[in-house]
N, C-alpha and C. Protein backbone atom coordinates (compact mmCIF):
# COMPACT_ATOMS: atom_id res chain seq x y z
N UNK A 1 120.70 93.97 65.50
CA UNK A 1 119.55 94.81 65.80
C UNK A 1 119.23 95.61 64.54
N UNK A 2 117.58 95.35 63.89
CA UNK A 2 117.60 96.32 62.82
C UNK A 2 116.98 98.08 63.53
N UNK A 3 116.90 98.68 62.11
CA UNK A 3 116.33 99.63 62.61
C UNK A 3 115.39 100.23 63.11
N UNK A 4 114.06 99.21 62.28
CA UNK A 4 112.92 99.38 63.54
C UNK A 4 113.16 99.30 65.00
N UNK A 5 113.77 98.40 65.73
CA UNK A 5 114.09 97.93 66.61
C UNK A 5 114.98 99.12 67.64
N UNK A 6 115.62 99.71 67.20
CA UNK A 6 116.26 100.98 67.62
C UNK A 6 115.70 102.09 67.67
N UNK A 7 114.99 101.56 66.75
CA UNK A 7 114.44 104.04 66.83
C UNK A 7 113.10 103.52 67.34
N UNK A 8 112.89 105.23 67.35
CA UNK A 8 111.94 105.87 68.12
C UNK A 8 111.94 105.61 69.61
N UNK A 9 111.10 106.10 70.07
CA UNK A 9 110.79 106.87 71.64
C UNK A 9 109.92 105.38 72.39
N UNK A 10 110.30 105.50 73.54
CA UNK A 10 109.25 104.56 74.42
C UNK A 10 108.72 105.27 75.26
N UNK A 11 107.64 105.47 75.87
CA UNK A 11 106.41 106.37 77.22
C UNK A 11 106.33 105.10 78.18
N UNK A 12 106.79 105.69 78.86
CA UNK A 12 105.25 105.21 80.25
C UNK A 12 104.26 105.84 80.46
N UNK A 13 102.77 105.48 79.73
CA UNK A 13 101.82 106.28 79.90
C UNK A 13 101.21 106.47 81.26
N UNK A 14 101.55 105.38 82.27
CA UNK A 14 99.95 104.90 83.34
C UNK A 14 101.55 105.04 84.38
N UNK A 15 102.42 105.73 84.14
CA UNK A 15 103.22 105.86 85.33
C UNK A 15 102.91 105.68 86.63
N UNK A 16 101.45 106.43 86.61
CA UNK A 16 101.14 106.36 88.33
C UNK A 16 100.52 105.25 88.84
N UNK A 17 99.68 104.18 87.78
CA UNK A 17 99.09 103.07 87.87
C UNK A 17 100.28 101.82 88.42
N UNK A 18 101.38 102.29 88.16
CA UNK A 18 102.67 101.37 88.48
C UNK A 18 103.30 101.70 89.72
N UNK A 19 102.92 100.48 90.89
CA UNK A 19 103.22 100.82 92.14
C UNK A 19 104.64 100.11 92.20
N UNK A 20 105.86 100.56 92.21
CA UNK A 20 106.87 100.18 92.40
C UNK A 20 107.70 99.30 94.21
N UNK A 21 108.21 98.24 94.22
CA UNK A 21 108.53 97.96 95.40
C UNK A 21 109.83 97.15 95.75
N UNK A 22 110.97 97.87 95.69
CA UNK A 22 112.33 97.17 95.54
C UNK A 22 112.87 95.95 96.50
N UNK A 23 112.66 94.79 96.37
CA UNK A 23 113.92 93.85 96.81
C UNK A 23 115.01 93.37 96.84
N UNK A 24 116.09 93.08 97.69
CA UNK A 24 117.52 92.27 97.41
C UNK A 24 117.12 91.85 95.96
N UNK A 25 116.16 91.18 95.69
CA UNK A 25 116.37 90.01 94.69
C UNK A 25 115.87 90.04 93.63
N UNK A 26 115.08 91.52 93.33
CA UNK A 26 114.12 92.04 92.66
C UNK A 26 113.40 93.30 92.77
N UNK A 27 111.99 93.50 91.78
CA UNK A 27 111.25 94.49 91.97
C UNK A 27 110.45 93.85 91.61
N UNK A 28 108.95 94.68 92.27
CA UNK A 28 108.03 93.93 92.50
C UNK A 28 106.63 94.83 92.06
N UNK A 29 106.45 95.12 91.06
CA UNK A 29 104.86 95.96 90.45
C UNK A 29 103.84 95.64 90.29
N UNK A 30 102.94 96.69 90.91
CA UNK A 30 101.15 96.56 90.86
C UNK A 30 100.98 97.75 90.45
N UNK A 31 100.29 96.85 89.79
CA UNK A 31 99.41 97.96 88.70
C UNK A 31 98.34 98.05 89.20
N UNK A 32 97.67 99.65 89.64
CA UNK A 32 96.70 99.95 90.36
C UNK A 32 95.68 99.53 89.55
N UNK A 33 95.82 99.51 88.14
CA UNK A 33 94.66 99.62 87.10
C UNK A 33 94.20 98.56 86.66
N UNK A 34 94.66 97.14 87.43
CA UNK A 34 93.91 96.11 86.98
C UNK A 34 94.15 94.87 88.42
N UNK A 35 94.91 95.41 89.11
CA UNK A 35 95.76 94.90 89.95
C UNK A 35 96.68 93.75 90.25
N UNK A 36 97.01 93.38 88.98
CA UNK A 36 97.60 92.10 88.60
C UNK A 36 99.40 92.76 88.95
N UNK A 37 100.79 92.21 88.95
CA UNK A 37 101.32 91.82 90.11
C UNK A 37 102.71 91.54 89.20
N UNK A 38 103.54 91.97 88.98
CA UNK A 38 104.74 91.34 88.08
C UNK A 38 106.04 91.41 88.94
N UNK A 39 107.19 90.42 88.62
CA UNK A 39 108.50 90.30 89.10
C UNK A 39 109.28 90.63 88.51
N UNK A 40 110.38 91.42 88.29
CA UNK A 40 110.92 92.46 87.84
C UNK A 40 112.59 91.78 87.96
N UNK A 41 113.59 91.52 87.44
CA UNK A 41 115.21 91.60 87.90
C UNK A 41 114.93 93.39 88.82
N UNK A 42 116.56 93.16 89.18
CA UNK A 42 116.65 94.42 89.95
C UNK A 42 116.99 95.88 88.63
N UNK A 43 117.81 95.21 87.71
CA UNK A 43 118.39 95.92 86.58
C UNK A 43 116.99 95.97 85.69
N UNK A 44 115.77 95.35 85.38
CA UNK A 44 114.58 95.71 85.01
C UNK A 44 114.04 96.98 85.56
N UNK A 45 113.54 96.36 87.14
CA UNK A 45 113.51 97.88 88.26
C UNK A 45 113.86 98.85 87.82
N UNK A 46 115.17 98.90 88.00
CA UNK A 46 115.45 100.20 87.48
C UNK A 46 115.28 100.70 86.26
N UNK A 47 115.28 100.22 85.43
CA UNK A 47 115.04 100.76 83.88
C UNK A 47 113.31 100.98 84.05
N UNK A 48 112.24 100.14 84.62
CA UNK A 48 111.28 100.77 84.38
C UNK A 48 111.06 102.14 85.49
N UNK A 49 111.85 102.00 86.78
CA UNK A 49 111.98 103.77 87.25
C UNK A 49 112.07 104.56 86.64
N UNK A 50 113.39 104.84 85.60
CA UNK A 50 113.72 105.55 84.80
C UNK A 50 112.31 105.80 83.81
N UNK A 51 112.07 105.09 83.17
CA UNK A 51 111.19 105.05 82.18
C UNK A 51 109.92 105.71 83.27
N UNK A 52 109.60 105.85 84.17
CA UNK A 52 108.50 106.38 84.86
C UNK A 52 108.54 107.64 84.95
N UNK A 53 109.59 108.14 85.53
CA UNK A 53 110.20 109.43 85.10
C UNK A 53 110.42 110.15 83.99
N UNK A 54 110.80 109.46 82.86
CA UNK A 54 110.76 109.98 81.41
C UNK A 54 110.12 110.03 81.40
N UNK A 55 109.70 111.37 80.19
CA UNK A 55 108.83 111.81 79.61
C UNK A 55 108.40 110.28 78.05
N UNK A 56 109.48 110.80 77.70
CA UNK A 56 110.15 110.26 76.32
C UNK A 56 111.72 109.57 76.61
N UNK A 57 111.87 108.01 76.37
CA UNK A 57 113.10 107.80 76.33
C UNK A 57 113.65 106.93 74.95
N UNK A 58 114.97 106.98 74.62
CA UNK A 58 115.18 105.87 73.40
C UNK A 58 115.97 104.78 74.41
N UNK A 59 116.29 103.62 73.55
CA UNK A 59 117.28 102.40 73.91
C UNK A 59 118.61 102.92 74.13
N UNK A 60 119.13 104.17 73.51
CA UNK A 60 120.70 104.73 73.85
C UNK A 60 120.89 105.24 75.33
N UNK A 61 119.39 106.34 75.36
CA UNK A 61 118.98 107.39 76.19
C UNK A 61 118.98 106.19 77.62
N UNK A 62 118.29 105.48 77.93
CA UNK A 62 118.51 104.45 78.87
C UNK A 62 119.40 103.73 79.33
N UNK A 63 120.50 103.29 77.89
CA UNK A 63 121.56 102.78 78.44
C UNK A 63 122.30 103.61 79.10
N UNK A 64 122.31 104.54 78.34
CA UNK A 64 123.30 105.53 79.32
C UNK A 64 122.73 105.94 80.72
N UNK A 65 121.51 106.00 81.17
CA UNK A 65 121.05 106.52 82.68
C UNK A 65 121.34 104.86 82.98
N UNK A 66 121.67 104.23 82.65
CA UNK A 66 121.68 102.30 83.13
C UNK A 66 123.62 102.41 83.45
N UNK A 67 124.23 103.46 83.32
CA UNK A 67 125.41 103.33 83.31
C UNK A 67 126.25 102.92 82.15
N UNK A 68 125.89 102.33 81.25
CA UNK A 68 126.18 102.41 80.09
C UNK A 68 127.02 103.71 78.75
N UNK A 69 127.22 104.12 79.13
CA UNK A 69 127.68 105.97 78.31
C UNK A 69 128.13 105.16 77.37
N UNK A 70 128.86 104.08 76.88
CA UNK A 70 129.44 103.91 75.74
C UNK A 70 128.69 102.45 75.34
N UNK A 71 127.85 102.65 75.18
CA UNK A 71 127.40 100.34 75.29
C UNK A 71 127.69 100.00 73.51
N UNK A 72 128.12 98.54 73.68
CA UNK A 72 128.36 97.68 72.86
C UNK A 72 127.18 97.54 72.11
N UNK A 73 127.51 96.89 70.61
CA UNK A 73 126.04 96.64 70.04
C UNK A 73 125.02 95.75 70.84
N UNK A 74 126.00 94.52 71.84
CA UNK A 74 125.15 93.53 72.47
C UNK A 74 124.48 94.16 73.80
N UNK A 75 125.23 95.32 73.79
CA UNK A 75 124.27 95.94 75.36
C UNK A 75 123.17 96.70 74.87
N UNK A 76 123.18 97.23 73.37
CA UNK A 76 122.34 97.93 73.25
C UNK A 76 121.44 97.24 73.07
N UNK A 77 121.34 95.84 71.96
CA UNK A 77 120.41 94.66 71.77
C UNK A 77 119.59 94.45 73.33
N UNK A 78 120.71 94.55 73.83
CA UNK A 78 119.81 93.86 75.88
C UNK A 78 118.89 94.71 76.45
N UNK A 79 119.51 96.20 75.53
CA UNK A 79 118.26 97.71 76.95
C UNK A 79 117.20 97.14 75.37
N UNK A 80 117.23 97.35 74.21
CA UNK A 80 115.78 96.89 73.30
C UNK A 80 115.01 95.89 73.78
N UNK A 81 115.71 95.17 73.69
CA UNK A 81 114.69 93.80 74.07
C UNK A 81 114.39 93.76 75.70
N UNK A 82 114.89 94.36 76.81
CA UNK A 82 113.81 94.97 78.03
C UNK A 82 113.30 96.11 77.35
N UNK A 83 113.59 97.15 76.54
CA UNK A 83 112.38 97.76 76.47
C UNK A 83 110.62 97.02 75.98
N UNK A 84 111.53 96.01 74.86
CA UNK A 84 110.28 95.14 74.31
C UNK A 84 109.61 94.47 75.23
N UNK A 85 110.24 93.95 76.16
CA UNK A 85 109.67 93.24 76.88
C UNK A 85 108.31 94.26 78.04
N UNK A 86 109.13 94.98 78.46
CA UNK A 86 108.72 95.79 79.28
C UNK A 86 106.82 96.23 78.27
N UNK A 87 107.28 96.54 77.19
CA UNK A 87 105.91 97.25 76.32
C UNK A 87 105.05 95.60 76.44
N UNK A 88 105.69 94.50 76.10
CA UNK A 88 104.82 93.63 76.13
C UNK A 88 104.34 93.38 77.49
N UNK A 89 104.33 93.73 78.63
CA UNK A 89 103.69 93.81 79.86
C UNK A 89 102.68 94.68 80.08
N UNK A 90 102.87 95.84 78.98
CA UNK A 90 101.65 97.25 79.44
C UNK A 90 102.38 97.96 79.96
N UNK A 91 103.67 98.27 80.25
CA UNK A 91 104.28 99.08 81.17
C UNK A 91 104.69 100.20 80.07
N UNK A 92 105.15 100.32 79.11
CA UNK A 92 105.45 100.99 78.16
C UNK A 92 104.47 101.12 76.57
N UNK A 93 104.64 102.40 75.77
CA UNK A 93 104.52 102.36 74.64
C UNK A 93 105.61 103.13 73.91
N UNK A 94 105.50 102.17 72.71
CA UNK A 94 106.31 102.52 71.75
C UNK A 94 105.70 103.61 70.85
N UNK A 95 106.68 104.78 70.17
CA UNK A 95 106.46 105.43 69.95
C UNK A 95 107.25 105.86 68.76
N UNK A 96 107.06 105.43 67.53
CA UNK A 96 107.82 105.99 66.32
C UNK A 96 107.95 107.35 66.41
N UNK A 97 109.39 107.71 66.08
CA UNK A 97 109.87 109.29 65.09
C UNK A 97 110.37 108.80 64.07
């Protein structure tokens, strides 16, 4: 993981536009604001909850509300790349410090 990739802050700007809906097998989001429809893991789910709630979060800051308090370089690689993923949906922005 370089360092772009690690730093700075991620937002959920349209928090409220993101209608959240938990399954056994998943999560399940509509976006009020266009109304298109995404499938979520359950461990996604939750990280974009979290992230709805944040104000401001980093890839550390998440692992650790993910249960994580001490994560490996490869766990930290895994919360980046759902955060990336997550921003490439519209659900998030990235936010350099």
């Amino acid at each position: 993981m370089n360092e772009a990739q690690s730093s700075g802050h991620f937002v959920c700007q349209r928090a409220d536009d993101l209608v959240l809906r938990a399954f056994q097998d998943g999560v399940v989001v509509y976006d009020e604001s266009d109304g298109s429809v995404r499938a979520l893991t359950p461990s996604a789910g939750l990280a974009l909850e979290i992230c709805k709630t944040t104000v401001l979060i980093t890839a550390s800051e998440l692992a650790d509300r993910l249960g994580l308090s001490e994560p490996t370089e490869e766990e930290l690689v895994s919360v980046v790349s759902l955060l990336q993923q997550m921003k490439t949906m519209g659900f998030l922005e990235h936010v350099s410090t």
